[in-house]
PDB file of N, CA and C in Angstrom:
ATOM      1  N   UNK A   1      54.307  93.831-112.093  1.00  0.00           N
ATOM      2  CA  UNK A   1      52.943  93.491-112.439  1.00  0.00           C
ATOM      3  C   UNK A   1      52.898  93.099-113.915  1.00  0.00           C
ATOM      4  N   UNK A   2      52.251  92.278-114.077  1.00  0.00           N
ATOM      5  CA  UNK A   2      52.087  91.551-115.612  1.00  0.00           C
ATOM      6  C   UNK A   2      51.385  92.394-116.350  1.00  0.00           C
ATOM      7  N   UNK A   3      51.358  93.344-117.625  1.00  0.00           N
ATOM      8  CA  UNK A   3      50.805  93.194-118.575  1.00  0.00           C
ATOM      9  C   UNK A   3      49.200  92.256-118.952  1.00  0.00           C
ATOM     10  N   UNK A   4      47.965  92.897-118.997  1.00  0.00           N
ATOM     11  CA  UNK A   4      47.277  92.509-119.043  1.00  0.00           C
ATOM     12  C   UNK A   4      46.853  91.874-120.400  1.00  0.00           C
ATOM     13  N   UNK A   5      46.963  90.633-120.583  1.00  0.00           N
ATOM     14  CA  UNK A   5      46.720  90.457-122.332  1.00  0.00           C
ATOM     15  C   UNK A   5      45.170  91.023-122.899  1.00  0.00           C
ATOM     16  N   UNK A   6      45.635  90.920-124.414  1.00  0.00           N
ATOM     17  CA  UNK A   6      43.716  91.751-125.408  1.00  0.00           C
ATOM     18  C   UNK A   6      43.001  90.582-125.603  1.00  0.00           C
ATOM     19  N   UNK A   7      43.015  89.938-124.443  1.00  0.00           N
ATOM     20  CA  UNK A   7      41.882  88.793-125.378  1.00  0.00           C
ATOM     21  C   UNK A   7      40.992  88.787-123.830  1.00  0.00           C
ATOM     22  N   UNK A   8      39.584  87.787-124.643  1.00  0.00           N
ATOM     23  CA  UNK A   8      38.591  87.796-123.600  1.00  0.00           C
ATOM     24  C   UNK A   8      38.358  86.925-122.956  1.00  0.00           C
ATOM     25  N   UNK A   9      38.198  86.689-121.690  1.00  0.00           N
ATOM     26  CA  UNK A   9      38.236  85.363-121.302  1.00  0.00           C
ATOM     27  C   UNK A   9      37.315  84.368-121.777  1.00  0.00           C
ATOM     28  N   UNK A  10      37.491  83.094-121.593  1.00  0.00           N
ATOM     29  CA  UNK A  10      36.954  82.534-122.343  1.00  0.00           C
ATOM     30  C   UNK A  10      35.354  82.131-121.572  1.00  0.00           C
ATOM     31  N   UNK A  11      34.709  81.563-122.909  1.00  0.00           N
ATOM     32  CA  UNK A  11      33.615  81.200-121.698  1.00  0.00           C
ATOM     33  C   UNK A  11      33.483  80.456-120.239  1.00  0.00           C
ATOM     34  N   UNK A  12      33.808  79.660-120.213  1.00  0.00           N
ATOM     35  CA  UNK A  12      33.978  79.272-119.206  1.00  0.00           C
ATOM     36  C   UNK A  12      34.440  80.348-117.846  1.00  0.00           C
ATOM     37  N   UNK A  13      35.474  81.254-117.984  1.00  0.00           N
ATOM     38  CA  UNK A  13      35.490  82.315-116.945  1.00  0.00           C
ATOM     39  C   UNK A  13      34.320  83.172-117.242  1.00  0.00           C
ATOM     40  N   UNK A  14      33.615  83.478-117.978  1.00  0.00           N
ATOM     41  CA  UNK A  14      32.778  84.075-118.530  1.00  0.00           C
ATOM     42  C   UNK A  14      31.586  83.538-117.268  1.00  0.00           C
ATOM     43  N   UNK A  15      31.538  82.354-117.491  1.00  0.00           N
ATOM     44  CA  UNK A  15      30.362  81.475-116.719  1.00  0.00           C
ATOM     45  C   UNK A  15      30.361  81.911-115.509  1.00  0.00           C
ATOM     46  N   UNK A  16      32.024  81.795-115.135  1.00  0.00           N
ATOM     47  CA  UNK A  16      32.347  81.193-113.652  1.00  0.00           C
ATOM     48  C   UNK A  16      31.914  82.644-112.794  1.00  0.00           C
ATOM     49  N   UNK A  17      32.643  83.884-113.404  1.00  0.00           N
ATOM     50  CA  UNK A  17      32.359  84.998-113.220  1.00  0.00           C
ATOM     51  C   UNK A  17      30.644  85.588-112.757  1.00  0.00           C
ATOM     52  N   UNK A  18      29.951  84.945-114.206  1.00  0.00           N
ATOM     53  CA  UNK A  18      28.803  85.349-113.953  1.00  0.00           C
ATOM     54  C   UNK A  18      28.035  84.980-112.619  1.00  0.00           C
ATOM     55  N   UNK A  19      28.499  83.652-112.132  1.00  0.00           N
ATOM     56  CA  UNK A  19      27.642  82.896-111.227  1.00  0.00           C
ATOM     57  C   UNK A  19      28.631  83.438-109.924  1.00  0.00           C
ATOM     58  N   UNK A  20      29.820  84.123-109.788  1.00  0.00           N
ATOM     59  CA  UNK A  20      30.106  84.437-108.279  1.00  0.00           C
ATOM     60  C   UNK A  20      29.573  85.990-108.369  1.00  0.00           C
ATOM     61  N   UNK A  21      29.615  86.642-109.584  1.00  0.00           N
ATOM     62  CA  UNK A  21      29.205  87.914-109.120  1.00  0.00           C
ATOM     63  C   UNK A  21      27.348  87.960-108.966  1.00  0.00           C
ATOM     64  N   UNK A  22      26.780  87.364-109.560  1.00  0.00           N
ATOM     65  CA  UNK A  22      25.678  87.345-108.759  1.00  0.00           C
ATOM     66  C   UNK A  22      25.045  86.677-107.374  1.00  0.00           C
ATOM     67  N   UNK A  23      26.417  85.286-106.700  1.00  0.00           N
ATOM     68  CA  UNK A  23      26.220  85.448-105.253  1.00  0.00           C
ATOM     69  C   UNK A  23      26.760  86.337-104.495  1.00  0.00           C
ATOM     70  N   UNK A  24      27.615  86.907-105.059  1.00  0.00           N
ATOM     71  CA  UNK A  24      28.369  88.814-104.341  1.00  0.00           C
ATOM     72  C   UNK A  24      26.863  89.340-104.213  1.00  0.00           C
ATOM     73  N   UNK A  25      26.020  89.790-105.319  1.00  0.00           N
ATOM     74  CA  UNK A  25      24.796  90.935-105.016  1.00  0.00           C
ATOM     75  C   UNK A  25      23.301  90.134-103.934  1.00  0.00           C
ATOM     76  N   UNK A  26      23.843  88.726-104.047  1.00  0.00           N
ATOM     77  CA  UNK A  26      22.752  88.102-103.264  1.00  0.00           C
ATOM     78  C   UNK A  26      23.049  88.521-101.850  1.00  0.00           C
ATOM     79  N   UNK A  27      24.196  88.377-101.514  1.00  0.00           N
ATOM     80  CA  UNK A  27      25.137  88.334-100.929  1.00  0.00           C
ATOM     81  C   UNK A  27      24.782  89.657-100.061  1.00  0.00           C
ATOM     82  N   UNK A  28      24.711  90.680-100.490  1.00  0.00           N
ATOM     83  CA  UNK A  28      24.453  92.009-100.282  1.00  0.00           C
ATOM     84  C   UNK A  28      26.232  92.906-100.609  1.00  0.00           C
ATOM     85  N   UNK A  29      26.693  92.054-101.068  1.00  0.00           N
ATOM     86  CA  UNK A  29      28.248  92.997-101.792  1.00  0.00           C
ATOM     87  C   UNK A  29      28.008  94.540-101.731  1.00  0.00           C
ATOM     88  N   UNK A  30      29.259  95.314-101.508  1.00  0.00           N
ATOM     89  CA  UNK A  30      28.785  96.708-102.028  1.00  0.00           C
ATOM     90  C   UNK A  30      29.016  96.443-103.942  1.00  0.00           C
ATOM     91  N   UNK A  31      28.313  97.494-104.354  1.00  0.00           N
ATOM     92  CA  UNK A  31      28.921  97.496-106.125  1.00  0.00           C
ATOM     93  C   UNK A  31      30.468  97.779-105.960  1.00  0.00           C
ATOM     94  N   UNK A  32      31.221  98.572-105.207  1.00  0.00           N
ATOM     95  CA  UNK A  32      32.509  99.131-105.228  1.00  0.00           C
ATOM     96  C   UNK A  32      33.304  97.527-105.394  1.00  0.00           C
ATOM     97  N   UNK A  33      32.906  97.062-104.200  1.00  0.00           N
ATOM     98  CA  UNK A  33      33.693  95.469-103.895  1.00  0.00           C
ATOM     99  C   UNK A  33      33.474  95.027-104.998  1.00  0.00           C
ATOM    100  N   UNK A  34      32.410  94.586-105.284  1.00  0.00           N
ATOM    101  CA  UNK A  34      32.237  93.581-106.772  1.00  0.00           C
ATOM    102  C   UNK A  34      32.856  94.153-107.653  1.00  0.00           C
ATOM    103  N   UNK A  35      32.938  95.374-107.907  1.00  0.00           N
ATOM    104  CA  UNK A  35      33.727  96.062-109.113  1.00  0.00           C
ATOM    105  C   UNK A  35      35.134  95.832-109.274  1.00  0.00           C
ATOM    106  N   UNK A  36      35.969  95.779-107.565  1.00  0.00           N
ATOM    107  CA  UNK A  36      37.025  95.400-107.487  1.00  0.00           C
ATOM    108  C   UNK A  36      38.091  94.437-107.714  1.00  0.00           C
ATOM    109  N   UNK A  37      36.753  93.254-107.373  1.00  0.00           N
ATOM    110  CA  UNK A  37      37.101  91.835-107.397  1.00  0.00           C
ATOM    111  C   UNK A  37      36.984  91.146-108.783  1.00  0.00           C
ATOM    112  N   UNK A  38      35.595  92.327-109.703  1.00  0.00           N
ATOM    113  CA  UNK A  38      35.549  91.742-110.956  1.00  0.00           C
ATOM    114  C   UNK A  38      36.855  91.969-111.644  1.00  0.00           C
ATOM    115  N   UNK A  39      37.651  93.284-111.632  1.00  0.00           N
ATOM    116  CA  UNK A  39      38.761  93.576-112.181  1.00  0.00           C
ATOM    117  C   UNK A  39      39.940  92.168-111.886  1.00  0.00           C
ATOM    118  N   UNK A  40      40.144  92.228-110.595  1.00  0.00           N
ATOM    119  CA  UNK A  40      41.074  90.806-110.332  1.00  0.00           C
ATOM    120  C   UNK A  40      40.892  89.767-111.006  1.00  0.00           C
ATOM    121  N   UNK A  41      39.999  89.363-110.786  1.00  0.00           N
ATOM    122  CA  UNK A  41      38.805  88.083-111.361  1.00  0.00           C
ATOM    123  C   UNK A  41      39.796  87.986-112.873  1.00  0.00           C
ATOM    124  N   UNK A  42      38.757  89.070-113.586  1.00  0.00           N
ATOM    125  CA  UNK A  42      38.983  88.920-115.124  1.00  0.00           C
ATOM    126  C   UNK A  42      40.756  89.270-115.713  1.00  0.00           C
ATOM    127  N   UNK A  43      41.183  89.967-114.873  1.00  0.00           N
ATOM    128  CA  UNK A  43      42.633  90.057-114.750  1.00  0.00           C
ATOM    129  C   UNK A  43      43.034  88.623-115.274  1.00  0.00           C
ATOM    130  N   UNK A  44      42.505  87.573-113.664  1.00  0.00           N
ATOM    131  CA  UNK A  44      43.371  86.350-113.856  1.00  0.00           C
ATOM    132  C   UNK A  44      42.879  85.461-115.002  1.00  0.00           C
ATOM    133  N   UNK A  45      41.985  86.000-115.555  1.00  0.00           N
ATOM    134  CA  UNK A  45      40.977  85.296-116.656  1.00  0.00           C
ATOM    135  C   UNK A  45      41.735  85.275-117.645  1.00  0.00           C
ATOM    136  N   UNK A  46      41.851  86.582-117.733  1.00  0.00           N
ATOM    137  CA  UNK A  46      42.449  86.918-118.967  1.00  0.00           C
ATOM    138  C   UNK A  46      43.903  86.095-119.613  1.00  0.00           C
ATOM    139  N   UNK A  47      44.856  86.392-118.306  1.00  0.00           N
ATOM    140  CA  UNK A  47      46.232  85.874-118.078  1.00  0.00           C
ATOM    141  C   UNK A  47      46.191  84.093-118.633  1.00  0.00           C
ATOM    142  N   UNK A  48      44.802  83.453-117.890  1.00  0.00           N
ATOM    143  CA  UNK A  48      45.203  82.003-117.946  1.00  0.00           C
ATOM    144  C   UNK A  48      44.074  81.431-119.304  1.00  0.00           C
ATOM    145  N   UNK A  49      43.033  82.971-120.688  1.00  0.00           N
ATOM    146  CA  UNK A  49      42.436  82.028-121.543  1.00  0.00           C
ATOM    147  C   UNK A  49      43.686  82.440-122.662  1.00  0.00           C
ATOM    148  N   UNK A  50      44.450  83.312-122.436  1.00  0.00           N
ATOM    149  CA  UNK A  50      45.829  83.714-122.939  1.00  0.00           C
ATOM    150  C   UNK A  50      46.694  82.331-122.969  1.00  0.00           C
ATOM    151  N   UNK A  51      46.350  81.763-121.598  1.00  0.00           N
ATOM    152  CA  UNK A  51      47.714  80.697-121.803  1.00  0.00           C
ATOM    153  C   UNK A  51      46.961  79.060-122.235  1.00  0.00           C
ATOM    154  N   UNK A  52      45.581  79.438-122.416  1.00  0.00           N
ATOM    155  CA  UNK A  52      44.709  78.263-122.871  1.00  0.00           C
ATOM    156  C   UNK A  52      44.438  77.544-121.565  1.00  0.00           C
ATOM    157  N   UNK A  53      43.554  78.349-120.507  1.00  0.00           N
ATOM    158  CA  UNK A  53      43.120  77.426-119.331  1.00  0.00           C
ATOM    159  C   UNK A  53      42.017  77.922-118.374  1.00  0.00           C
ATOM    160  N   UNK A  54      40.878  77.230-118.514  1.00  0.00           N
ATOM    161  CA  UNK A  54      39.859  77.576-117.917  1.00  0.00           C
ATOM    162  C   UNK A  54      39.840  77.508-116.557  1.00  0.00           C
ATOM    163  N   UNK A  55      38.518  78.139-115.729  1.00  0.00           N
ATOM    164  CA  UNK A  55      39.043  78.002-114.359  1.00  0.00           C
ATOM    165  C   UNK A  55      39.703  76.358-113.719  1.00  0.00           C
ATOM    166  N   UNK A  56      38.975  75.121-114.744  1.00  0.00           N
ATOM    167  CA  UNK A  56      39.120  73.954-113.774  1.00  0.00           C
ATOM    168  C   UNK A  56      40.703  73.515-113.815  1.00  0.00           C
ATOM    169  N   UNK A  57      41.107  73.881-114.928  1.00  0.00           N
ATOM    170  CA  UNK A  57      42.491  73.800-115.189  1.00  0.00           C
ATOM    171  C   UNK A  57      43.159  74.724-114.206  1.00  0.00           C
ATOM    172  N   UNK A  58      42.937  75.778-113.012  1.00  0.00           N
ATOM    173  CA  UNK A  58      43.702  76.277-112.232  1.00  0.00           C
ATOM    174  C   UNK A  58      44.605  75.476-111.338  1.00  0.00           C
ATOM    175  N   UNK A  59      45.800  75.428-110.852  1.00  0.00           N
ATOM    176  CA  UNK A  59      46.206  74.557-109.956  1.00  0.00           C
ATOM    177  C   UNK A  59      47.075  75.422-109.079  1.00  0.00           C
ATOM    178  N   UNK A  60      47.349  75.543-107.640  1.00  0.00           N
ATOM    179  CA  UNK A  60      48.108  75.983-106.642  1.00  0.00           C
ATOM    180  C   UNK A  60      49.533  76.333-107.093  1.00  0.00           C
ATOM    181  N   UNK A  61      50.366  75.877-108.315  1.00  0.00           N
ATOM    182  CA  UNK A  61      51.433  75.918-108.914  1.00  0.00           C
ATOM    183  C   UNK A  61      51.386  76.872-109.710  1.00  0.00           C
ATOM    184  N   UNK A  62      50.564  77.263-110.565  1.00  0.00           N
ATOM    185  CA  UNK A  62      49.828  78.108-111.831  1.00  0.00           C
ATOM    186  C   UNK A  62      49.249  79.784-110.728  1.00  0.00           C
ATOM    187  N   UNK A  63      48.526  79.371-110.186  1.00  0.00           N
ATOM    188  CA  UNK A  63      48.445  80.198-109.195  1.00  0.00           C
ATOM    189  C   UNK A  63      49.053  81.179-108.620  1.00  0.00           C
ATOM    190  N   UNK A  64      50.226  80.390-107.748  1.00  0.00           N
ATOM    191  CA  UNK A  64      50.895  80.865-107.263  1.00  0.00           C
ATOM    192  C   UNK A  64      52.122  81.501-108.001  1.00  0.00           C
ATOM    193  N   UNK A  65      52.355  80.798-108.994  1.00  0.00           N
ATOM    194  CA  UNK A  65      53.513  81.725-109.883  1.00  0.00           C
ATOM    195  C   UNK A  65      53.165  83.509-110.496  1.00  0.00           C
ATOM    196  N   UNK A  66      51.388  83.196-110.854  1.00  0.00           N
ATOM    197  CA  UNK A  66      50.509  84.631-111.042  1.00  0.00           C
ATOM    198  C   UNK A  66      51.059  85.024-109.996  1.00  0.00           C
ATOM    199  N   UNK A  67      50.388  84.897-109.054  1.00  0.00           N
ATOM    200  CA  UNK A  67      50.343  85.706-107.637  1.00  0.00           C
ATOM    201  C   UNK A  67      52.193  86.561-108.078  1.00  0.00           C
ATOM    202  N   UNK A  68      53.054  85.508-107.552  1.00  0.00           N
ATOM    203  CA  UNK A  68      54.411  86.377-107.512  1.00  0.00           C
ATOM    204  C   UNK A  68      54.371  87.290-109.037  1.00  0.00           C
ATOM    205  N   UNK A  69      53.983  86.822-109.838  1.00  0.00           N
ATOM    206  CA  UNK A  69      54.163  88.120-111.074  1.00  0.00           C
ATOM    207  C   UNK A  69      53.676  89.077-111.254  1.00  0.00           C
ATOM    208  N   UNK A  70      51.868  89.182-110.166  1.00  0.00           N
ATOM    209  CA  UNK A  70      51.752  90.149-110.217  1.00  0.00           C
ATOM    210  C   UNK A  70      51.882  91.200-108.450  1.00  0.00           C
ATOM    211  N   UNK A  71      52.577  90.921-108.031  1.00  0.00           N
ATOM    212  CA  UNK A  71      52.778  91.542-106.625  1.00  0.00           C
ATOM    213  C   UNK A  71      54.139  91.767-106.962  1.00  0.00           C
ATOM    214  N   UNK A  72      55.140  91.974-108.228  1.00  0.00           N
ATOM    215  CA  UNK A  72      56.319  92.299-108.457  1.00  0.00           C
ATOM    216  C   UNK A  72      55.402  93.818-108.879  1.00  0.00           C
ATOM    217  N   UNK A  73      55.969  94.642-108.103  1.00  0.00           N
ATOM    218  CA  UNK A  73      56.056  96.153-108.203  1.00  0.00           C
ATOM    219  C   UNK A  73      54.786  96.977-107.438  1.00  0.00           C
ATOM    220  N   UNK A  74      53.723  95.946-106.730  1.00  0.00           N
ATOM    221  CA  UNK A  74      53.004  96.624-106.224  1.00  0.00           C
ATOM    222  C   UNK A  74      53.720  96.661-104.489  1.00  0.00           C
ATOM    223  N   UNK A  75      53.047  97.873-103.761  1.00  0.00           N
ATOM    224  CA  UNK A  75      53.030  97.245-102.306  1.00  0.00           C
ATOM    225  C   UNK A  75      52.362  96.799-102.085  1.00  0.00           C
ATOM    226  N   UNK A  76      52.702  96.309-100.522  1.00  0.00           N
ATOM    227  CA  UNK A  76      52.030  94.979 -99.847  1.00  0.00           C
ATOM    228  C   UNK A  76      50.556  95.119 -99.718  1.00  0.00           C
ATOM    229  N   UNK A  77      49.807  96.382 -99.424  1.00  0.00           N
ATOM    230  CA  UNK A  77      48.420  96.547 -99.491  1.00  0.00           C
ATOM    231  C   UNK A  77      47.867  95.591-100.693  1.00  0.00           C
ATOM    232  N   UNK A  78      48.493  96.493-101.967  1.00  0.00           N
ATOM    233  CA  UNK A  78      48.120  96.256-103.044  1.00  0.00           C
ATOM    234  C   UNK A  78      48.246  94.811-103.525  1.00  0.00           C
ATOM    235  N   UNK A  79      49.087  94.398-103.278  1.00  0.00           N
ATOM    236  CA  UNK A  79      49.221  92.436-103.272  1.00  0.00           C
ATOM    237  C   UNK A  79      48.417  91.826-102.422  1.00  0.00           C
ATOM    238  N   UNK A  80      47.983  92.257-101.127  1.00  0.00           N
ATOM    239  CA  UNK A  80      46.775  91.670-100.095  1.00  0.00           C
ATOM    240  C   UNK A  80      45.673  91.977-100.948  1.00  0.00           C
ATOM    241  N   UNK A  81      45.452  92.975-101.401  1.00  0.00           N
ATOM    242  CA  UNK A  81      44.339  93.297-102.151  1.00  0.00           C
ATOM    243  C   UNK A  81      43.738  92.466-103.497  1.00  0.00           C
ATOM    244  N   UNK A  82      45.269  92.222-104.035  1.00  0.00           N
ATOM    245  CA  UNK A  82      44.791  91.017-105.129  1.00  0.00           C
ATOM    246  C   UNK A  82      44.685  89.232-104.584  1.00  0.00           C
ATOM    247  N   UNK A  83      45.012  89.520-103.435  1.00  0.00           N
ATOM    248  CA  UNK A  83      45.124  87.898-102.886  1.00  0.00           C
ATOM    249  C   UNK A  83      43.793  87.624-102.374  1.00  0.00           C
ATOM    250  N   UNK A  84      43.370  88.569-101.530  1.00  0.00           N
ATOM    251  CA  UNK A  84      42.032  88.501-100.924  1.00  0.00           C
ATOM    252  C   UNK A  84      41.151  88.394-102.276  1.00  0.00           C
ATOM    253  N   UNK A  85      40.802  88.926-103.062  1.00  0.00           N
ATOM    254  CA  UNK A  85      39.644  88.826-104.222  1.00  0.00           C
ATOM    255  C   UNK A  85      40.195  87.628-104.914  1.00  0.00           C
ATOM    256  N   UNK A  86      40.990  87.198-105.363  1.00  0.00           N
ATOM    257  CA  UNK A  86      41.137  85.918-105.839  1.00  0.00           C
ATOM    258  C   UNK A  86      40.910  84.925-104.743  1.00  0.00           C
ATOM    259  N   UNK A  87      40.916  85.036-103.269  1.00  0.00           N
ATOM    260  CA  UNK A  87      40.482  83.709-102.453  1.00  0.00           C
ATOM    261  C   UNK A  87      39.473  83.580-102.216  1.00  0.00           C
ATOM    262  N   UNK A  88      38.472  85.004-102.515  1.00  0.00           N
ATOM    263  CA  UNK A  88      37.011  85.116-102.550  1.00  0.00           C
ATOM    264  C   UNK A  88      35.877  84.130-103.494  1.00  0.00           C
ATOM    265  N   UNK A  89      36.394  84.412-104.522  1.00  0.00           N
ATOM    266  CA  UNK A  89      36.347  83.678-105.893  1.00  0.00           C
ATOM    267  C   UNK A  89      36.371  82.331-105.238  1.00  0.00           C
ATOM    268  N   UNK A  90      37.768  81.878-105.265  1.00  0.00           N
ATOM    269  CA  UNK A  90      38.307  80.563-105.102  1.00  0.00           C
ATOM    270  C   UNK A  90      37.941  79.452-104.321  1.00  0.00           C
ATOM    271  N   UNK A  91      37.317  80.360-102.886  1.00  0.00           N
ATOM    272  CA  UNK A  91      36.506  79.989-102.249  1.00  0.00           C
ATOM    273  C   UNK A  91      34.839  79.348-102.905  1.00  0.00           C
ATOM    274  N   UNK A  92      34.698  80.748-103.331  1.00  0.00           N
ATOM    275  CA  UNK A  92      33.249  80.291-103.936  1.00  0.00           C
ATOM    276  C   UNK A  92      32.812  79.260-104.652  1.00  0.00           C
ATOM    277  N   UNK A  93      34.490  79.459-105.861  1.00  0.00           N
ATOM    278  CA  UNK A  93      34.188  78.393-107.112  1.00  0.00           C
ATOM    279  C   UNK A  93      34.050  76.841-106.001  1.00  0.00           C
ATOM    280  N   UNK A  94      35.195  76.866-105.453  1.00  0.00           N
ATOM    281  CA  UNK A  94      35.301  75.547-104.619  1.00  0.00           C
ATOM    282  C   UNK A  94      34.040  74.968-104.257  1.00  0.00           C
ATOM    283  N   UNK A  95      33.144  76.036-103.406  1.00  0.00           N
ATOM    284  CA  UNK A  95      31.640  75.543-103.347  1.00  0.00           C
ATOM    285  C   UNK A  95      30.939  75.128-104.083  1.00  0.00           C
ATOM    286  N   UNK A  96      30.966  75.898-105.485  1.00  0.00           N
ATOM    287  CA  UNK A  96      30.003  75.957-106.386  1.00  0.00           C
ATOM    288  C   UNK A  96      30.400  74.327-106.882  1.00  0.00           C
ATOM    289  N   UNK A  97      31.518  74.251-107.329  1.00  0.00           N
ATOM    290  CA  UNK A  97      31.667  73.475-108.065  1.00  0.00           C
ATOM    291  C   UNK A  97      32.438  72.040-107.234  1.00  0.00           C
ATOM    292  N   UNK A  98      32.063  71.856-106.216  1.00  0.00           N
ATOM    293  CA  UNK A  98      32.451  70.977-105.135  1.00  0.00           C
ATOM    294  C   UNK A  98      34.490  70.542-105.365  1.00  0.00           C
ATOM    295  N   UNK A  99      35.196  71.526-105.562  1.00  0.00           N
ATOM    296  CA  UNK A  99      36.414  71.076-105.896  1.00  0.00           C
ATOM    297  C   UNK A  99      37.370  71.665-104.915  1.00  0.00           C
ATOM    298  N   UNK A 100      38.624  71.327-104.620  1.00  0.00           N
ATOM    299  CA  UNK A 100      39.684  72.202-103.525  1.00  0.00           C
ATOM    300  C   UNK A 100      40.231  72.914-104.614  1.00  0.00           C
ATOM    301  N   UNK A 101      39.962  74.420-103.948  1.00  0.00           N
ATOM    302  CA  UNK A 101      40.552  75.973-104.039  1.00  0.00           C
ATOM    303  C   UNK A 101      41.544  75.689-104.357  1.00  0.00           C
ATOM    304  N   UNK A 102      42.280  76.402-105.548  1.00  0.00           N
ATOM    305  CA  UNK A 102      44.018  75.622-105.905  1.00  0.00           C
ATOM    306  C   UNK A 102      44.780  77.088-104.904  1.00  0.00           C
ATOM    307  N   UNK A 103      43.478  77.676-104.282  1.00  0.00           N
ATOM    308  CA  UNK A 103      44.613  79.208-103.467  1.00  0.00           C
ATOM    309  C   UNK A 103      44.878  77.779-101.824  1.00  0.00           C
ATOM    310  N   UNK A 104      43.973  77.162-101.436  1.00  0.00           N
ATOM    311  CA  UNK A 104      44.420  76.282-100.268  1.00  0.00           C
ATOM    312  C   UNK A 104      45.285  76.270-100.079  1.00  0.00           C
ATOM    313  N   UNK A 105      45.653  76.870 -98.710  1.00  0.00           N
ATOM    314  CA  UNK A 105      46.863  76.703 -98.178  1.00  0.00           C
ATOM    315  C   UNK A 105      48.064  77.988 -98.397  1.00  0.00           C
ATOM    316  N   UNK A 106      47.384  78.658 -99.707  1.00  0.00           N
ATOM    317  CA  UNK A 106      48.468  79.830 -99.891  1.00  0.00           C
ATOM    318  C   UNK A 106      48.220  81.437 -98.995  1.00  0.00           C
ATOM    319  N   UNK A 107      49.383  81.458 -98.876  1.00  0.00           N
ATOM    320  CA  UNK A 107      49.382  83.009 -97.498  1.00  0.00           C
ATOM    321  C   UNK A 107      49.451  83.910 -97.896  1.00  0.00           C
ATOM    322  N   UNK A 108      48.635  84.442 -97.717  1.00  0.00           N
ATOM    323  CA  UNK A 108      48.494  86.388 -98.087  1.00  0.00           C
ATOM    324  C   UNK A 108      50.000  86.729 -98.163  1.00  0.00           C
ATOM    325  N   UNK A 109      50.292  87.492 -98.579  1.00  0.00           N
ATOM    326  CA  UNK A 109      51.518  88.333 -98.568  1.00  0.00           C
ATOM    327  C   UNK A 109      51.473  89.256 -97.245  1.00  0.00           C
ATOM    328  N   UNK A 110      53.002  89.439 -97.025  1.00  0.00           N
ATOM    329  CA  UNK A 110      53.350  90.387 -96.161  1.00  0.00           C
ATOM    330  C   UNK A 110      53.541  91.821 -96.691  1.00  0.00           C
ATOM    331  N   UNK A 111      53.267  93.152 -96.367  1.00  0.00           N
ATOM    332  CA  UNK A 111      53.461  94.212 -96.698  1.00  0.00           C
ATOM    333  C   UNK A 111      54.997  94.241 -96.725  1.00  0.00           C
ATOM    334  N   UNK A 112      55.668  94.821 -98.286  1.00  0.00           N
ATOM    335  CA  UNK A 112      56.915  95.437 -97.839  1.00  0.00           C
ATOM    336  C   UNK A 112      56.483  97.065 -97.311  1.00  0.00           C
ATOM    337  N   UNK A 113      58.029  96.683 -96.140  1.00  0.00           N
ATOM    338  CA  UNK A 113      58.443  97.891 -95.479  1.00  0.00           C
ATOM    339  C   UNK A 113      58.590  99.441 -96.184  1.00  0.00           C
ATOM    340  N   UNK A 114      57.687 100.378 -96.149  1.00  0.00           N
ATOM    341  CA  UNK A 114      58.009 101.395 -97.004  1.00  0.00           C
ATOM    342  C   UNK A 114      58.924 102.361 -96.013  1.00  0.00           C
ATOM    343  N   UNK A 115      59.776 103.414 -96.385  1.00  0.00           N
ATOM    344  CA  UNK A 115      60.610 104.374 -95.625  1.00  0.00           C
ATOM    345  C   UNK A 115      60.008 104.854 -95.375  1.00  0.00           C
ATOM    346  N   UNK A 116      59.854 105.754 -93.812  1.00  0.00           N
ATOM    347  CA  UNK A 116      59.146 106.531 -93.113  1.00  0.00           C
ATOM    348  C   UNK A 116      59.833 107.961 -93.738  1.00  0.00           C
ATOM    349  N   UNK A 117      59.146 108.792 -94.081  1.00  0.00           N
ATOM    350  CA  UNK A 117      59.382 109.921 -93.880  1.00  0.00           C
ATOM    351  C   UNK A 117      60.034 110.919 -93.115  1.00  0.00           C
ATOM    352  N   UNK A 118      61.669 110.992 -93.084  1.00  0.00           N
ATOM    353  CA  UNK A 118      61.549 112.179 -91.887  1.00  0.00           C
ATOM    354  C   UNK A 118      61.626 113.762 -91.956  1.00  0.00           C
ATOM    355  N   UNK A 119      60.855 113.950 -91.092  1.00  0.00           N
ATOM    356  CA  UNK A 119      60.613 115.746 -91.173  1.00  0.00           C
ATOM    357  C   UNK A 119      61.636 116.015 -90.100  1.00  0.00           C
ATOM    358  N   UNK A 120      62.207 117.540 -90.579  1.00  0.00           N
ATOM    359  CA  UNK A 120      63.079 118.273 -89.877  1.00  0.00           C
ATOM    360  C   UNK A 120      62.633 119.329 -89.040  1.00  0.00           C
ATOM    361  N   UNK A 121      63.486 120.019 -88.400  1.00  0.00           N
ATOM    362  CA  UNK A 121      62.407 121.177 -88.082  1.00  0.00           C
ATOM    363  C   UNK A 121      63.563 121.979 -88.276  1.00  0.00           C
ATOM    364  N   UNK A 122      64.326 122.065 -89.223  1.00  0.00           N
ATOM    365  CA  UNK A 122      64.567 123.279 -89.898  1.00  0.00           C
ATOM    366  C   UNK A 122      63.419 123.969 -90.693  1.00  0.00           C
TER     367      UNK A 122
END
């Protein structure tokens, strides 16, 4: 998982943010969800006003390289978990802003296999 950089996103995620989390509460979102997704959200905010790139500058290449950097060390829940709230978004922005989702086309992750536990009956 990447290291979250100290800087703030820039306006523009600032914007983009503001306008999906208030169709989340139109929406009827729980607060938990929105809370969840805001963390992801500004996560990837953060990562790409760090590398100098607002949401329109996102592309399926840029994307997807995040994605693998940050699903290095989580499990598979936890990588579905960041894939789903970023396609939420991605989705939305796409609407909002009449453009193709740069997540299009990209596949959730598969859970890695964790070891089952075995109990003895010693």
């Amino acid at each position: 998982m990447l290291p979250v950089p100290n800087v703030d996103p820039s306006p523009a995620w600032a914007d983009a943010w503001d306008g999906f989390e208030l169709d989340q509460i139109t929406e009827g979102r729980s607060p938990k969800s929105i809370l969840n997704r805001r963390y992801t959200v500004l996560t990837l905010a953060r990562h790409a006003t760090a590398a100098g790139h607002d949401p329109a500058d996102i592309t399926k290449v840029y994307l997807t390289k995040y994605l693998m950097a940050q699903y290095d060390g989580r499990q598979g829940t936890g990588a579905g978990q960041v894939f789903q709230h970023l396609k939420v978004f991605w989705d939305w922005y796409a609407r909002e802003f009449e453009v193709t989702s740069p997540m299009a086309g990209l596949k959730r992750p598969k859970g890695k296999n964790r070891p089952v536990p075995v109990v003895s009956n010693a």
